[in-house]
N, C-alpha and C. Protein backbone atom coordinates (compact mmCIF):
# COMPACT_ATOMS: atom_id res chain seq x y z
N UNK A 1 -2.92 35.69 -132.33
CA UNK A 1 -4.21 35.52 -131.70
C UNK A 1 -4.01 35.37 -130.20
N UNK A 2 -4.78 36.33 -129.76
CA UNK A 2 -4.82 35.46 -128.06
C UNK A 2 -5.38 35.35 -127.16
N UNK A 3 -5.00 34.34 -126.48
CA UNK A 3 -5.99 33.55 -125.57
C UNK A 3 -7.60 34.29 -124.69
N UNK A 4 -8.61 33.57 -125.16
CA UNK A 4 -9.58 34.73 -124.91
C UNK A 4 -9.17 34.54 -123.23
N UNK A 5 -10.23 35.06 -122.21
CA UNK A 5 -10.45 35.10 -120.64
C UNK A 5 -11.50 34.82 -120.31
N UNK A 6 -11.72 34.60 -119.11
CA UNK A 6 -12.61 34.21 -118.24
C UNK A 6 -13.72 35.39 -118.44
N UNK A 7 -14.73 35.22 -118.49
CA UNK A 7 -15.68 36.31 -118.05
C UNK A 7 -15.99 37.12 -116.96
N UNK A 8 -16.02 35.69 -115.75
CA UNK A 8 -15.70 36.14 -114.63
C UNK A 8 -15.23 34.90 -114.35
N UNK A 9 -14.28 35.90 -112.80
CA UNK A 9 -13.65 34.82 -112.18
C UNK A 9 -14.42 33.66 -111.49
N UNK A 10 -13.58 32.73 -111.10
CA UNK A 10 -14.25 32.17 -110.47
C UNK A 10 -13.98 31.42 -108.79
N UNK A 11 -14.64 31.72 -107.88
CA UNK A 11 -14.65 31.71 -106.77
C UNK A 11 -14.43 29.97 -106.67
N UNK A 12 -13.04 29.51 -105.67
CA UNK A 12 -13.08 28.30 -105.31
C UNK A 12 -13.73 28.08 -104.53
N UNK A 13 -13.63 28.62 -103.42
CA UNK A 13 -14.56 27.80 -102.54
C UNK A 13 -15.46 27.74 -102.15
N UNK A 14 -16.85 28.63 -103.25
CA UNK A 14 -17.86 28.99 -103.49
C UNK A 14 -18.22 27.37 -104.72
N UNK A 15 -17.49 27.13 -105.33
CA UNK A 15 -17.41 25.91 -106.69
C UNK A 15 -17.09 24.33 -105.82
N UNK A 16 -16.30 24.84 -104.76
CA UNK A 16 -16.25 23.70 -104.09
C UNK A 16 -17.71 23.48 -103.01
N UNK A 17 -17.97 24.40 -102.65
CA UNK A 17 -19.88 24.19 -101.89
C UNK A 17 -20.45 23.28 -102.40
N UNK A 18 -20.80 24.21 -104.03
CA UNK A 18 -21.20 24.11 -105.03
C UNK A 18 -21.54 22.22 -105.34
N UNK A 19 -20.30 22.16 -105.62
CA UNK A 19 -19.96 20.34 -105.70
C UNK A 19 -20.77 19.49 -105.14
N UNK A 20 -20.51 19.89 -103.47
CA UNK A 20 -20.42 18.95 -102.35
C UNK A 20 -22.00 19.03 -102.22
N UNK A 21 -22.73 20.48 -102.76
CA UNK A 21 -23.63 19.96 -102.64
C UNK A 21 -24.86 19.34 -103.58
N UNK A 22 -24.14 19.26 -104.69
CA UNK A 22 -24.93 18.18 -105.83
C UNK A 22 -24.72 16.87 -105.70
N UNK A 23 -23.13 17.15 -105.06
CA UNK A 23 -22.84 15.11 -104.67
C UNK A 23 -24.27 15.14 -103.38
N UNK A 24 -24.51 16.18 -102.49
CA UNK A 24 -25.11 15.62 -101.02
C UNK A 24 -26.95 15.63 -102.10
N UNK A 25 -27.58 16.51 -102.58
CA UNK A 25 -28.30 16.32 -103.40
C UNK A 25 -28.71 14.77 -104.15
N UNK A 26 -27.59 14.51 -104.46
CA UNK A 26 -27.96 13.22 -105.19
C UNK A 26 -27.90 11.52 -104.63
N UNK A 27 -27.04 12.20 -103.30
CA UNK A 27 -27.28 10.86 -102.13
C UNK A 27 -28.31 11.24 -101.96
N UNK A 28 -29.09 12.08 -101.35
CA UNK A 28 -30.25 12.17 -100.95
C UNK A 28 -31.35 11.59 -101.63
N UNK A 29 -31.28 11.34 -103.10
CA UNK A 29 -32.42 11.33 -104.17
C UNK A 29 -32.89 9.85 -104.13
N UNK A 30 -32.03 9.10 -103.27
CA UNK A 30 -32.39 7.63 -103.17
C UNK A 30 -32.15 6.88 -104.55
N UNK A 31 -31.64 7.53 -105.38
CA UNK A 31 -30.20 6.11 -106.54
C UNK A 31 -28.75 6.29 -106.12
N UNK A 32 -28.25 5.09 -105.23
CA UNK A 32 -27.52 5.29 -105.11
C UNK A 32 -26.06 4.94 -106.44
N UNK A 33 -26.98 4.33 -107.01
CA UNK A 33 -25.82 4.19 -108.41
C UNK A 33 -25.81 5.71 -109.16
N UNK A 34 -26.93 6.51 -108.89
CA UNK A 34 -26.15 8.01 -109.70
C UNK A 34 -25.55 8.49 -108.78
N UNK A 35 -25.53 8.16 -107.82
CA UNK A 35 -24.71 9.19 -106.58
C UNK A 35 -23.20 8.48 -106.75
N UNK A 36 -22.86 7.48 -106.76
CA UNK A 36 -21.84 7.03 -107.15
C UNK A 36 -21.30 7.37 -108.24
N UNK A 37 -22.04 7.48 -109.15
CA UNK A 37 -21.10 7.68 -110.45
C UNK A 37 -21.12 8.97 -110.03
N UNK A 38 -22.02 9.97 -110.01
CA UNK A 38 -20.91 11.40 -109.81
C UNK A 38 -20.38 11.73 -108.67
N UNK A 39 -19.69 10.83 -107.84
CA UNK A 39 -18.76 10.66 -107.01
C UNK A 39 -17.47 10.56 -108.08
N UNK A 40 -17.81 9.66 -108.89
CA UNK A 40 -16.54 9.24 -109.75
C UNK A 40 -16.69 9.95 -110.81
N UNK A 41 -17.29 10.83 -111.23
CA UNK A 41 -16.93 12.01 -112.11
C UNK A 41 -16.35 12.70 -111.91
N UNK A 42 -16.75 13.35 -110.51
CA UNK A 42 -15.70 14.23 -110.14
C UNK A 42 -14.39 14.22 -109.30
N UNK A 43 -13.96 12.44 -109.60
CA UNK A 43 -12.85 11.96 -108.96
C UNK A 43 -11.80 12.15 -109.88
N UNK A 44 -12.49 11.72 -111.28
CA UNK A 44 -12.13 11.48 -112.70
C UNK A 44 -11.56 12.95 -113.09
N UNK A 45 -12.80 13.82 -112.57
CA UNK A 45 -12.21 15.36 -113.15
C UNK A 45 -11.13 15.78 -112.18
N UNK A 46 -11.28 15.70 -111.66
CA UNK A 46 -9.83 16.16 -110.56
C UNK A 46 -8.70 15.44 -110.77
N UNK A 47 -8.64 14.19 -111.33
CA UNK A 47 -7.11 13.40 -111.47
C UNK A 47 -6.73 14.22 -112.86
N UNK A 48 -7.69 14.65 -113.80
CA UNK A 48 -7.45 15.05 -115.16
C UNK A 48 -7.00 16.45 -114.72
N UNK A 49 -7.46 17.08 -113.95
CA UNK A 49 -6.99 18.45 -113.68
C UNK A 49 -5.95 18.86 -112.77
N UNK A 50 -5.94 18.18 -112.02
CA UNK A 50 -4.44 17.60 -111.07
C UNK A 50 -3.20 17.14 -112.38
N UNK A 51 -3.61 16.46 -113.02
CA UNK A 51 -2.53 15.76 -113.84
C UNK A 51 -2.16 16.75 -114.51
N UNK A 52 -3.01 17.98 -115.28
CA UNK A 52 -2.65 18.90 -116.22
C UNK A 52 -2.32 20.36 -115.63
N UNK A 53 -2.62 20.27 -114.27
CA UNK A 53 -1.62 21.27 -113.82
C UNK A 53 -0.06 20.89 -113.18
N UNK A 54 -0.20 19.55 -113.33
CA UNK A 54 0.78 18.92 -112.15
C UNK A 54 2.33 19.16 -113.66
N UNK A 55 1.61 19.20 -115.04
CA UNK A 55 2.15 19.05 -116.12
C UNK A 55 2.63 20.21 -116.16
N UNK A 56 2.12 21.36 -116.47
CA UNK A 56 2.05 23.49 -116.47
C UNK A 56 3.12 23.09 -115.22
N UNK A 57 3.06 23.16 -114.23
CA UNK A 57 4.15 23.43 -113.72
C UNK A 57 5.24 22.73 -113.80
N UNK A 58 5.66 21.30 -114.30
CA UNK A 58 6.81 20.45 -114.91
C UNK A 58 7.28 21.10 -116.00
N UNK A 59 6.21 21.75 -116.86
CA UNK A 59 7.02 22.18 -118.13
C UNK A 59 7.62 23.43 -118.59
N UNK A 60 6.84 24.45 -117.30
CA UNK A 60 7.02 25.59 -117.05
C UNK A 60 8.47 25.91 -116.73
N UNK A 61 8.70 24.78 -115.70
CA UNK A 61 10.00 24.84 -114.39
C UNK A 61 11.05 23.97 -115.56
N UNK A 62 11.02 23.68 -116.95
CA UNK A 62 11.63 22.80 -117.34
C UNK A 62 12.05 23.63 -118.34
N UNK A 63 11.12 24.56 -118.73
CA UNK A 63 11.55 25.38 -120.44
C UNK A 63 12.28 26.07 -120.33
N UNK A 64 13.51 26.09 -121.02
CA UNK A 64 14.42 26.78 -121.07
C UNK A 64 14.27 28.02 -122.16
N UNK A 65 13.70 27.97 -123.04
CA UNK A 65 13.19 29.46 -123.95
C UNK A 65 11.68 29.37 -123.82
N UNK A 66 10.83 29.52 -124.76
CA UNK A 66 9.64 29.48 -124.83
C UNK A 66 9.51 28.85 -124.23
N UNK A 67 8.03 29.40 -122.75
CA UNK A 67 7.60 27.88 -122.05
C UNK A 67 6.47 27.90 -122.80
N UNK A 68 5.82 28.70 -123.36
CA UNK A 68 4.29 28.95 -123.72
C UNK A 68 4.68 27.68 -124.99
N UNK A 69 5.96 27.70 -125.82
CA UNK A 69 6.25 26.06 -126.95
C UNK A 69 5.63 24.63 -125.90
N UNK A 70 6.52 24.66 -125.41
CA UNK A 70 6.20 23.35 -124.19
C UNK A 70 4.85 23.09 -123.80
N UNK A 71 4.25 24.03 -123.68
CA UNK A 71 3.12 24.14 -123.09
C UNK A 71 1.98 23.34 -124.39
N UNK A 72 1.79 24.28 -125.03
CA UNK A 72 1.35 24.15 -126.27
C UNK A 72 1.20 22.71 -127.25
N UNK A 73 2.88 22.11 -126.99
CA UNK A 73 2.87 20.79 -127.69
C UNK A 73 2.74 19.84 -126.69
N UNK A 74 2.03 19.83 -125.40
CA UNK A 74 1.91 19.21 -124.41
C UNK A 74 0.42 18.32 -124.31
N UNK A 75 0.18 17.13 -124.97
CA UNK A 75 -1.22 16.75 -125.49
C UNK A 75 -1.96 16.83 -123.90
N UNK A 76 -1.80 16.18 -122.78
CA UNK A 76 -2.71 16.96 -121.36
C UNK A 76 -3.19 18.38 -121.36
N UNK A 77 -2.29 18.91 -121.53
CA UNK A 77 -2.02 20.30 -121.28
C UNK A 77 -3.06 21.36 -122.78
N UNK A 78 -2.32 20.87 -123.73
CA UNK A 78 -3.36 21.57 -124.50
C UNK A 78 -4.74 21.16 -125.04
N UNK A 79 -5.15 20.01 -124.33
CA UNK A 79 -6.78 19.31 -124.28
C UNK A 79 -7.19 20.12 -122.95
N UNK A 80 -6.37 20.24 -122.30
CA UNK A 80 -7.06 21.21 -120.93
C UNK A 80 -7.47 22.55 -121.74
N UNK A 81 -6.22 23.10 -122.66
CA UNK A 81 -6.51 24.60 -123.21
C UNK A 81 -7.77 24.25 -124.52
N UNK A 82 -7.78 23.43 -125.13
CA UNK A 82 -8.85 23.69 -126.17
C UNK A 82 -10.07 23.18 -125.34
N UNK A 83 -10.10 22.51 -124.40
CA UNK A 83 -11.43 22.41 -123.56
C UNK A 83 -12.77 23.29 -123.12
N UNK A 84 -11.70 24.03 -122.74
CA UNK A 84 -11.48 25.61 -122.13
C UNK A 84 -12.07 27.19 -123.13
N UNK A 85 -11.68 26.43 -124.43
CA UNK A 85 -11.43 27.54 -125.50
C UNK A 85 -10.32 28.76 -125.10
N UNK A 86 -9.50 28.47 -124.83
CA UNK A 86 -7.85 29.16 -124.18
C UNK A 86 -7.00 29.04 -124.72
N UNK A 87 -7.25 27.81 -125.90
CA UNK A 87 -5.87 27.25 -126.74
C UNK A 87 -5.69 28.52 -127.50
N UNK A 88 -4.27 29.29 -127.90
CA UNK A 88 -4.32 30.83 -128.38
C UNK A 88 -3.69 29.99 -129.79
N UNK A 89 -4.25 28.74 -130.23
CA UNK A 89 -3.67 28.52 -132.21
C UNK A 89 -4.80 28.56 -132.37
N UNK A 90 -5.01 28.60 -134.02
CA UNK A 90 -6.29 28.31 -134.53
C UNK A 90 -6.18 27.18 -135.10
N UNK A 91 -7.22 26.31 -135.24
CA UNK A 91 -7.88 24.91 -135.59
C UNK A 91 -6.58 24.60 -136.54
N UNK A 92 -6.40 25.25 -137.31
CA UNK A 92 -5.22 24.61 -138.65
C UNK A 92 -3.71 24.43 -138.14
N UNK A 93 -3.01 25.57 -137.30
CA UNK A 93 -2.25 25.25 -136.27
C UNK A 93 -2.56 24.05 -135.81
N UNK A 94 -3.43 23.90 -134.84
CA UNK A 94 -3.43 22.58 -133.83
C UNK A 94 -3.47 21.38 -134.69
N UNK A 95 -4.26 21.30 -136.07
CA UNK A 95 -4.19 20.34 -136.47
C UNK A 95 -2.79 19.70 -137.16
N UNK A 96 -2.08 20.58 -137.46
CA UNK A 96 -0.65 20.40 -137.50
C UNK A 96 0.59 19.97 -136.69
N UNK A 97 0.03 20.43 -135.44
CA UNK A 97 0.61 20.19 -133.96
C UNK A 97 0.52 18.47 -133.74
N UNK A 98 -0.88 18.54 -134.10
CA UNK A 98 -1.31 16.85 -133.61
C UNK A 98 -0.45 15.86 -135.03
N UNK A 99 -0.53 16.31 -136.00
CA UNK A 99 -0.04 15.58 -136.93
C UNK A 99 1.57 15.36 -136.75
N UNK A 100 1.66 16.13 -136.29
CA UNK A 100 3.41 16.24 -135.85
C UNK A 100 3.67 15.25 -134.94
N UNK A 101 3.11 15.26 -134.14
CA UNK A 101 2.91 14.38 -133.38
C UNK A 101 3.20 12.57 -133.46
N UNK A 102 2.87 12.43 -135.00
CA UNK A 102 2.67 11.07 -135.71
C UNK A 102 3.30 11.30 -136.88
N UNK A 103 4.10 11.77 -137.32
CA UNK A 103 5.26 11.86 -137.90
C UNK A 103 5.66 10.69 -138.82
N UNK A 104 5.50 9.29 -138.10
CA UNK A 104 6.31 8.19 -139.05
C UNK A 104 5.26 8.06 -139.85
N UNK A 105 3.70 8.78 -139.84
CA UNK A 105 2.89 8.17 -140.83
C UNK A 105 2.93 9.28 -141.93
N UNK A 106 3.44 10.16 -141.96
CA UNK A 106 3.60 11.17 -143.11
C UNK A 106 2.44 11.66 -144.19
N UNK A 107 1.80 12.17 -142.68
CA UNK A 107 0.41 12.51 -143.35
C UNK A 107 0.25 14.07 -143.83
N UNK A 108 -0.77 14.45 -144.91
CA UNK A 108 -0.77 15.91 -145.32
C UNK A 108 -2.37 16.21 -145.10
N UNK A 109 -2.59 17.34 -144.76
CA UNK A 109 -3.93 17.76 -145.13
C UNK A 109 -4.87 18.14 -146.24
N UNK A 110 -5.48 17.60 -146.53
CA UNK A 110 -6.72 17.69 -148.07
C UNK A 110 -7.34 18.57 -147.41
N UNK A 111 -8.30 18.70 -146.71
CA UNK A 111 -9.40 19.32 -146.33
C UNK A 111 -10.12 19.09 -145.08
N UNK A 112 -10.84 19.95 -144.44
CA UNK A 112 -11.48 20.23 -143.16
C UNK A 112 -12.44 20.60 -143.65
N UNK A 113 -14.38 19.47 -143.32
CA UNK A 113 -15.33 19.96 -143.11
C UNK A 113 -16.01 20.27 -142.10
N UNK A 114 -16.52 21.98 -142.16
CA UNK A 114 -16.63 22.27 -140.61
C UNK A 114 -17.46 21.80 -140.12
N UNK A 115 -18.35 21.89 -141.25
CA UNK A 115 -19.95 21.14 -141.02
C UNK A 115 -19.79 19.87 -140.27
N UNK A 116 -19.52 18.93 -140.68
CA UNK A 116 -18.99 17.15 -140.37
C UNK A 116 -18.05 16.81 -139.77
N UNK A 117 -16.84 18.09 -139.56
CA UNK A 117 -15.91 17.69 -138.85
C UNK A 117 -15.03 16.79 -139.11
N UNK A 118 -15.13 16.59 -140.37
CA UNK A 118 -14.14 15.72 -140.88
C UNK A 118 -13.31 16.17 -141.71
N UNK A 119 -12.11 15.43 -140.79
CA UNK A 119 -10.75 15.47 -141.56
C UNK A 119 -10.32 14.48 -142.76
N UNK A 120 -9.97 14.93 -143.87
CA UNK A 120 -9.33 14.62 -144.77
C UNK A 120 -7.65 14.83 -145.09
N UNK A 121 -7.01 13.41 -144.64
CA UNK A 121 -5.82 13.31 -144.93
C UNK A 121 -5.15 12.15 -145.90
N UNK A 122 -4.06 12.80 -146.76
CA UNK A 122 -3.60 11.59 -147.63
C UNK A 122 -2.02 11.43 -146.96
N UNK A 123 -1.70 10.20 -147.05
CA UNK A 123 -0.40 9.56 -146.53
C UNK A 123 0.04 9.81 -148.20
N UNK A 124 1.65 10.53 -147.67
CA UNK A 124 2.34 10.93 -148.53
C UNK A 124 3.44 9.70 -148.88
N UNK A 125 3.14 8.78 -148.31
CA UNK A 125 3.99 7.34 -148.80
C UNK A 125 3.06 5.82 -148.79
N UNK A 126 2.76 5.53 -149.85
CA UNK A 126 1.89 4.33 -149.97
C UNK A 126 2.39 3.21 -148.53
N UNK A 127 1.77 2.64 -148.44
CA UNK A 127 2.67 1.34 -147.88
C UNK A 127 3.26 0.37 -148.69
N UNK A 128 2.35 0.02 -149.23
CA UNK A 128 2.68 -1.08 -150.25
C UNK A 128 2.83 -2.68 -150.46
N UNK A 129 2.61 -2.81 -149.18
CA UNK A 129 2.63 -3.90 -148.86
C UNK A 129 1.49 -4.81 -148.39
N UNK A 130 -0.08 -3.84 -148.47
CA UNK A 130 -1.16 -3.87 -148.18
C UNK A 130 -1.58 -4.41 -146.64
N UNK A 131 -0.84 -4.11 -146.16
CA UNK A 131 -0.92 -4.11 -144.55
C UNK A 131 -1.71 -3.27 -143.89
N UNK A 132 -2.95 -2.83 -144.26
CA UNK A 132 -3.71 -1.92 -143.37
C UNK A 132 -3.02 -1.04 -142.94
N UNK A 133 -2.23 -0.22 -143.54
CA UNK A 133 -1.14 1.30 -142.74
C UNK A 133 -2.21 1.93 -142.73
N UNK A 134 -3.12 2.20 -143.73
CA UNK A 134 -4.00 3.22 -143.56
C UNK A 134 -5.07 3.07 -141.95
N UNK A 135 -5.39 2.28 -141.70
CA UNK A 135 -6.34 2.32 -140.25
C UNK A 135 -4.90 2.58 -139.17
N UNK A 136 -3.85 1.99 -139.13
CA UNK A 136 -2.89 3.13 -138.13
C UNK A 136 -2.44 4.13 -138.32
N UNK A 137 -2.38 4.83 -139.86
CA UNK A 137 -2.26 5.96 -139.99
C UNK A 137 -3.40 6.92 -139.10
N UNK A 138 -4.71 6.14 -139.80
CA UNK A 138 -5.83 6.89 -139.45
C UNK A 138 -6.02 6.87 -137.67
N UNK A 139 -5.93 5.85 -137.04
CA UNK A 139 -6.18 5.47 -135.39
C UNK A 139 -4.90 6.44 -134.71
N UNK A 140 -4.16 7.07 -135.25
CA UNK A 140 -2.88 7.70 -134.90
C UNK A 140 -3.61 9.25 -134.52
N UNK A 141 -3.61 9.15 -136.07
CA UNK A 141 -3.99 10.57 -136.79
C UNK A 141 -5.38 11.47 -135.59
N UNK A 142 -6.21 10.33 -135.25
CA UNK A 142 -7.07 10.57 -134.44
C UNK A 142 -7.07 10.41 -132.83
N UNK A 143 -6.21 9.68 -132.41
CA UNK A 143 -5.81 9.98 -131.09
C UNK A 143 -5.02 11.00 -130.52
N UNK A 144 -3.96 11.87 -131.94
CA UNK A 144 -3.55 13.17 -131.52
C UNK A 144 -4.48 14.24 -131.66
N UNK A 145 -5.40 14.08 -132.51
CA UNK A 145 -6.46 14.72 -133.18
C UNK A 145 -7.36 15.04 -131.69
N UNK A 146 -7.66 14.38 -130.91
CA UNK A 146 -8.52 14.07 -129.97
C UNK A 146 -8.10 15.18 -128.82
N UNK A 147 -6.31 15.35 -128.84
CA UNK A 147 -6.14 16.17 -127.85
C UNK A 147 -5.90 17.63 -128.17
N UNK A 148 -5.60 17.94 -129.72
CA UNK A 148 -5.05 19.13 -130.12
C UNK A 148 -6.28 20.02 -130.93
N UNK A 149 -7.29 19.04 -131.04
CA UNK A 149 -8.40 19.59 -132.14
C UNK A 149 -9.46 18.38 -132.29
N UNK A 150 -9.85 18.84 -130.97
CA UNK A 150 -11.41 17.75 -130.97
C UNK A 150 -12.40 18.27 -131.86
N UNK A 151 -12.32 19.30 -132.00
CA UNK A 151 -13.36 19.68 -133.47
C UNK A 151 -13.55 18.55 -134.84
N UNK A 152 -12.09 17.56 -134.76
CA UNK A 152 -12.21 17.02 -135.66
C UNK A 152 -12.79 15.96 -135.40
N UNK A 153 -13.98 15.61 -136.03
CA UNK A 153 -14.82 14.36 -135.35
C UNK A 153 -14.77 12.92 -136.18
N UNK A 154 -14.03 12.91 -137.33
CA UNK A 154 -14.02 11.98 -138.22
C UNK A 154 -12.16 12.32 -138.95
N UNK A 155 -11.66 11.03 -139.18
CA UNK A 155 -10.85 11.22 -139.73
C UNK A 155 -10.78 10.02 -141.58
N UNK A 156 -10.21 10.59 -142.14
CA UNK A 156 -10.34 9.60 -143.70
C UNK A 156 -9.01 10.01 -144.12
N UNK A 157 -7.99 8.73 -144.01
CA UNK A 157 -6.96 8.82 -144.97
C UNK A 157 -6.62 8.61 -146.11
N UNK A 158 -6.52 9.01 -147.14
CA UNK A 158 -6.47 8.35 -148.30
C UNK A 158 -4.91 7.87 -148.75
N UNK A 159 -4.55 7.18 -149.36
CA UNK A 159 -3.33 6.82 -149.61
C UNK A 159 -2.63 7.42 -151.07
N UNK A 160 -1.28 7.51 -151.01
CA UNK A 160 -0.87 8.33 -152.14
C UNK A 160 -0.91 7.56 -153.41
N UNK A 161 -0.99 8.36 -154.45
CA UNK A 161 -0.60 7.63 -155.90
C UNK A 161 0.70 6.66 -155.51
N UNK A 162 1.11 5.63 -155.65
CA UNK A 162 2.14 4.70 -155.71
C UNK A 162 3.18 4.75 -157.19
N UNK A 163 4.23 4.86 -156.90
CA UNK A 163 5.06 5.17 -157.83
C UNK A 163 4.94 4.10 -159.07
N UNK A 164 5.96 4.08 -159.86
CA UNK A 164 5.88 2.91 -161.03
C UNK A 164 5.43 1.98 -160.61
N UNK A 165 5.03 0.99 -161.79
CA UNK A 165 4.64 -0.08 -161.84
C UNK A 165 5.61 -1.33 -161.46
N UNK A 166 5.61 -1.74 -160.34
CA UNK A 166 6.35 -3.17 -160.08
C UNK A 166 5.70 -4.18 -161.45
N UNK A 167 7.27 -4.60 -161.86
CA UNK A 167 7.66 -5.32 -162.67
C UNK A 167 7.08 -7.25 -162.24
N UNK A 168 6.71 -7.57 -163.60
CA UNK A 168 6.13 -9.01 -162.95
C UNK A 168 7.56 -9.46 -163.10
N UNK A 169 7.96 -10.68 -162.03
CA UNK A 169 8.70 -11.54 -162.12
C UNK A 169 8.87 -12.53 -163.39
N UNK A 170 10.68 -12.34 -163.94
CA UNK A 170 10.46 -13.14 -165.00
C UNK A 170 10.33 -12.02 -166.46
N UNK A 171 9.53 -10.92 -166.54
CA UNK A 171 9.69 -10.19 -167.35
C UNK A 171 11.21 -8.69 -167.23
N UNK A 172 11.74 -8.15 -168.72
CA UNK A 172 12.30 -7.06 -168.65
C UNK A 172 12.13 -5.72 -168.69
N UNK A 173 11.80 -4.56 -168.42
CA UNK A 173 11.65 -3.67 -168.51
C UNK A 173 11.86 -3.05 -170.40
N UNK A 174 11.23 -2.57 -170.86
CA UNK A 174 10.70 -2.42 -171.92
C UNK A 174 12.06 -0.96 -172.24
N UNK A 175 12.97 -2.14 -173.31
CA UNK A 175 14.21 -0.98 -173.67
C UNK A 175 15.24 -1.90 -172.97
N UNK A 176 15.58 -2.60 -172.23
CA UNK A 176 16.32 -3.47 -171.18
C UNK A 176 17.18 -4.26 -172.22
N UNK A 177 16.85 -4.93 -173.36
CA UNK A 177 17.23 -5.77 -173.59
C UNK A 177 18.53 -5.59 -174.12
């Protein structure tokens, strides 16, 4: 698959006018609390876009085979590309990417509703110890989720069947004796 394009290009310093003059627009409008905040929107968007090119070229100048790999498993970098609609995986890729990502929770995929956006995953190792693994499985699962496949708007882990039955203390296993 690959990466769609721009429709048209786009002119910087026609986008930079552009800006300066919705920020001068909205001083003008007499709130100065919205003029502030999109002062700091677009302070916000520029550190995010500064940061994720500042990244494309660290990982670029760093890859020794595939840079387009680097690139790709780069959570800045490919929230800039699925932002965009540029990311060249499809949804099941990325959602794999992000799961990879979180690894010690050894999660699998059940199902994707497109409708709801919810992800369905089961942890392929109980905990067992009833320690809430499942809400850090799940709070994991969804903070990689967030950068590789924001499509997914809900996440639900379910936990695996748990192996045999722990033995009560004090009793033998049936045949033991």
């Amino acid at each position: 698959m690959s990466a769609p394009t721009a429709t048209r290009p786009v002119d910087a310093e026609q986008t930079g006018r552009r800006v300066e003059e919705v920020l001068d627009r909205l001083a003008a409008s007499g709130d100065p609390a919205a003029a502030e905040a999109a002062e700091e929107l677009v302070r916000s968007l520029m550190d995010f876009y500064g940061s994720g090119l500042a990244r494309v070229l660290h990982l670029l100048s760093a890859a020794p085979g595939d840079p387009l790999a680097g690139l790709l498993g780069d959570e800045l970098v490919a929230s800039l590309l699925v932002l965009h609609d540029l990311h060249p995986e499809d949804r099941d890729t990325r959602i794999t990417r992000a799961l990879d990502t979180v690894r010690e929770h050894a999660l699998d995929v059940v199902d994707f509703d497109e409708e709801s956006g919810a992800l369905t995953l089961r942890a392929r190792e109980a905990g067992g110890c009833g320690c809430g693994s499942g809400d850090s499985a799940r709070e994991a699962a969804r903070a990689a989720l967030a950068c590789f496949a924001p499509e997914v708007r809900a996440v639900d882990v379910q936990t695996a069947p748990t192996g045999p039955t722990l033995l009560q203390i004090g009793t033998a296993p049936t045949g033991a004796r």
